[in-house]
Protein backbone atom coordinates (compact mmCIF):
# COMPACT_ATOMS: atom_id res chain seq x y z
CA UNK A 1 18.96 52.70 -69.66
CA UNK A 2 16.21 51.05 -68.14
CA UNK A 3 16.12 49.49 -64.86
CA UNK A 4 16.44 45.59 -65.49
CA UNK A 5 19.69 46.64 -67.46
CA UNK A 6 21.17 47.95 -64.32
CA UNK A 7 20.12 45.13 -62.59
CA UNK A 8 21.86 42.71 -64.88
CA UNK A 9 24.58 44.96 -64.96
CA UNK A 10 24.74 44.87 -61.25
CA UNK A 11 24.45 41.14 -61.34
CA UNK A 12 27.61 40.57 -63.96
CA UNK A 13 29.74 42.63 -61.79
CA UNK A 14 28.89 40.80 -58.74
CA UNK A 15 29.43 37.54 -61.04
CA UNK A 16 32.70 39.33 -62.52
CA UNK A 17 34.04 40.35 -58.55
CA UNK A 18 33.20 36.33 -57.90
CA UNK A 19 35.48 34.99 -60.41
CA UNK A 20 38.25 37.29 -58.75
CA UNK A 21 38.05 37.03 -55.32
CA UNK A 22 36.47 33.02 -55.23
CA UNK A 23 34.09 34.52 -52.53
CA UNK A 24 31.01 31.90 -53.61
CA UNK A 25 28.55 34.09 -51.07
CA UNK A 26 28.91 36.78 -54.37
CA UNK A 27 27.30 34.51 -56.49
CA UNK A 28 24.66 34.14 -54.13
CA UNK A 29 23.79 37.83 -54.29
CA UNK A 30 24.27 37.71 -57.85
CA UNK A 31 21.53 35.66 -58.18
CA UNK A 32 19.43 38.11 -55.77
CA UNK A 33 20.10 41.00 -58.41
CA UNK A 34 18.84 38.84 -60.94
CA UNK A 35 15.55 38.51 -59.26
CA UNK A 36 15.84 42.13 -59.33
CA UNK A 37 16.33 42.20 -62.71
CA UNK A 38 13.57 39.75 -63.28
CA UNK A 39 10.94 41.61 -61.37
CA UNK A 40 11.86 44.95 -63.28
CA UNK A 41 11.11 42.91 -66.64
CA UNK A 42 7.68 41.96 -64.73
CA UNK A 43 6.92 45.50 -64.71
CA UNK A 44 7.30 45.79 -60.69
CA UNK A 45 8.30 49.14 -59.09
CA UNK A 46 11.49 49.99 -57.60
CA UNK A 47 10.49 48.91 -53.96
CA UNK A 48 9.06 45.52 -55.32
CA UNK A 49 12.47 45.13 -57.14
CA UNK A 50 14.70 45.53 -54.26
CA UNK A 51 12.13 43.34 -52.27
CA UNK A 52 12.59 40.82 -54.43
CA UNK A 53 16.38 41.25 -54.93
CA UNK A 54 17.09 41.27 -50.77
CA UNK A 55 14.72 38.50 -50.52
CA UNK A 56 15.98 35.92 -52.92
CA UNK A 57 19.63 37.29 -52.77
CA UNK A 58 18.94 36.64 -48.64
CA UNK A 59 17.57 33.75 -48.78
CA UNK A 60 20.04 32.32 -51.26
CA UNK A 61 23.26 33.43 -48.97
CA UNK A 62 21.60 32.10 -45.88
CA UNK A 63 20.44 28.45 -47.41
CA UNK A 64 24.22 28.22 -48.75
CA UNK A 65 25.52 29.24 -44.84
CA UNK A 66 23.46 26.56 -43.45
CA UNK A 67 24.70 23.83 -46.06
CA UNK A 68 28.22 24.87 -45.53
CA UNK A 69 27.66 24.20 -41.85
CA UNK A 70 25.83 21.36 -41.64
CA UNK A 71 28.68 19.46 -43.98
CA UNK A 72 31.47 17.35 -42.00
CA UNK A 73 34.50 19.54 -41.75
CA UNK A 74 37.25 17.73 -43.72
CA UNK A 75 40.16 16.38 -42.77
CA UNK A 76 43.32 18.11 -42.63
CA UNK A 77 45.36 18.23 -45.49
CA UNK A 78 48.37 16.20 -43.63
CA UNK A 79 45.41 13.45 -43.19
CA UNK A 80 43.17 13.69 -46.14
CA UNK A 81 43.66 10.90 -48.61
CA UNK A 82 42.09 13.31 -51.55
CA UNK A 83 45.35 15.79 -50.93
CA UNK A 84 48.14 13.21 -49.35
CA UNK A 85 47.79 10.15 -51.79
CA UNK A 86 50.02 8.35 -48.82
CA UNK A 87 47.34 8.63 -46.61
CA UNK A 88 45.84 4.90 -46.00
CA UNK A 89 49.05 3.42 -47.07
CA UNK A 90 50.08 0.23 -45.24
CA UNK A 91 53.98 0.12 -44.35
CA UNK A 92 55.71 -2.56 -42.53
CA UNK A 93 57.69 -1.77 -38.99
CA UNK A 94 60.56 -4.42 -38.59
CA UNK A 95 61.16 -2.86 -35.08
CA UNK A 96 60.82 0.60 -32.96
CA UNK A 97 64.18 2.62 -31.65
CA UNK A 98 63.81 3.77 -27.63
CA UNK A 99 62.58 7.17 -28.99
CA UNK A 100 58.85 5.66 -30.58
CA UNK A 101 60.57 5.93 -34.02
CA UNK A 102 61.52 3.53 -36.52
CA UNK A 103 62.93 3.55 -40.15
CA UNK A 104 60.87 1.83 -43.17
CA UNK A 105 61.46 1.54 -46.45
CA UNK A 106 58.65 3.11 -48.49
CA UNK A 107 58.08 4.49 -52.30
CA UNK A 108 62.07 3.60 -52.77
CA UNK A 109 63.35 5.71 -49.91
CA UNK A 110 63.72 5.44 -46.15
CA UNK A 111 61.31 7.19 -43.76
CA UNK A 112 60.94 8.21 -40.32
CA UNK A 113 57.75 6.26 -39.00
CA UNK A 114 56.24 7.95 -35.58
CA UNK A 115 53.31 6.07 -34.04
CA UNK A 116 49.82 7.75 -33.85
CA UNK A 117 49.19 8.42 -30.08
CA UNK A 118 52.29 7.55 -27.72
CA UNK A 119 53.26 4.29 -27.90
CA UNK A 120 54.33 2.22 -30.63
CA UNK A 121 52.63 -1.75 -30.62
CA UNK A 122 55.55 -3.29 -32.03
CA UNK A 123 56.46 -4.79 -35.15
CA UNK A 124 54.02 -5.27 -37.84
CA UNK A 125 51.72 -3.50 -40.30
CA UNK A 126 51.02 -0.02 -39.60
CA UNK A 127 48.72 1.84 -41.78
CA UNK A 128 49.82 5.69 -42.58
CA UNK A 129 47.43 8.20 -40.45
CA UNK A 130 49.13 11.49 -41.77
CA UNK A 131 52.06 12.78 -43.28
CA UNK A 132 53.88 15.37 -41.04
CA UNK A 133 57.16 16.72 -42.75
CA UNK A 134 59.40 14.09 -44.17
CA UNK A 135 57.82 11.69 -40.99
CA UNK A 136 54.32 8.87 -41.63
CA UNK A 137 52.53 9.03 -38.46
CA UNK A 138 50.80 5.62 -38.52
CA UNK A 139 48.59 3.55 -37.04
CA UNK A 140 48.50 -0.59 -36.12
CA UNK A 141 46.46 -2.02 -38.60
């Protein structure tokens, strides 16, 4: 067997491990064993090859790292609109009880409404912050 098939051999299984475990740093190296594989078909000895594989395969995992961090965190998924399509909602507040809580009717059903932060500002239209349990934390809007 010559040496760029173990490369690319190396490379599927590190592909094939990916698809698995959903560990996207894999595919990373993956691609670091392919340069591996690419400098054996070049003709390159062994200590160019793995060079070239830690190199690229490096460099690849580290750029990713740095992407990952630099990108806003996201929301939680109680407050993110792309999981919770009640997120951004408006409801309307008649009144609040003594406890900061108040009853609406929303989607066909009655919900508990709690106020984002620790007061309520009366009655009006709130728009909904986050869904906790079976309660819309919301906001004035």
């Amino acid at each position: 067997m010559t040496e760029s098939t173990i490369w690319w051999l190396l490379a599927g299984a590190a592909v094939g491990i990916e698809l698995v475990t959903g560990t996207f740093y894999l595919l990373m190296l993956a691609i670091g064993l392919a340069a591996g594989a690419i400098a054996a078909h070049l003709g390159l000895g062994v200590p160019a090859q793995l060079v070239a594989a830690a190199i690229v395969g490096g460099g690849a995992t580290a750029a990713w790292h740095l992407a990952r961090k630099r990108r806003p965190p996201q929301a939680r998924a109680e407050a993110n609109p792309d999981v919770n399509l009640d997120v951004g909602e408006t409801v309307h507040v008649l009144g609040w009880g003594p406890d900061h809580t108040a009853t609406v009717r929303y989607r066909g059903a009655n919900w508990t409404v709690v106020p984002y932060g620790s007061t309520s500002e009366g009655p009006g239209n709130y728009r909904v912050r986050e869904v906790t349990g079976s309660r819309l934390v919301v906001e004035k809007v």
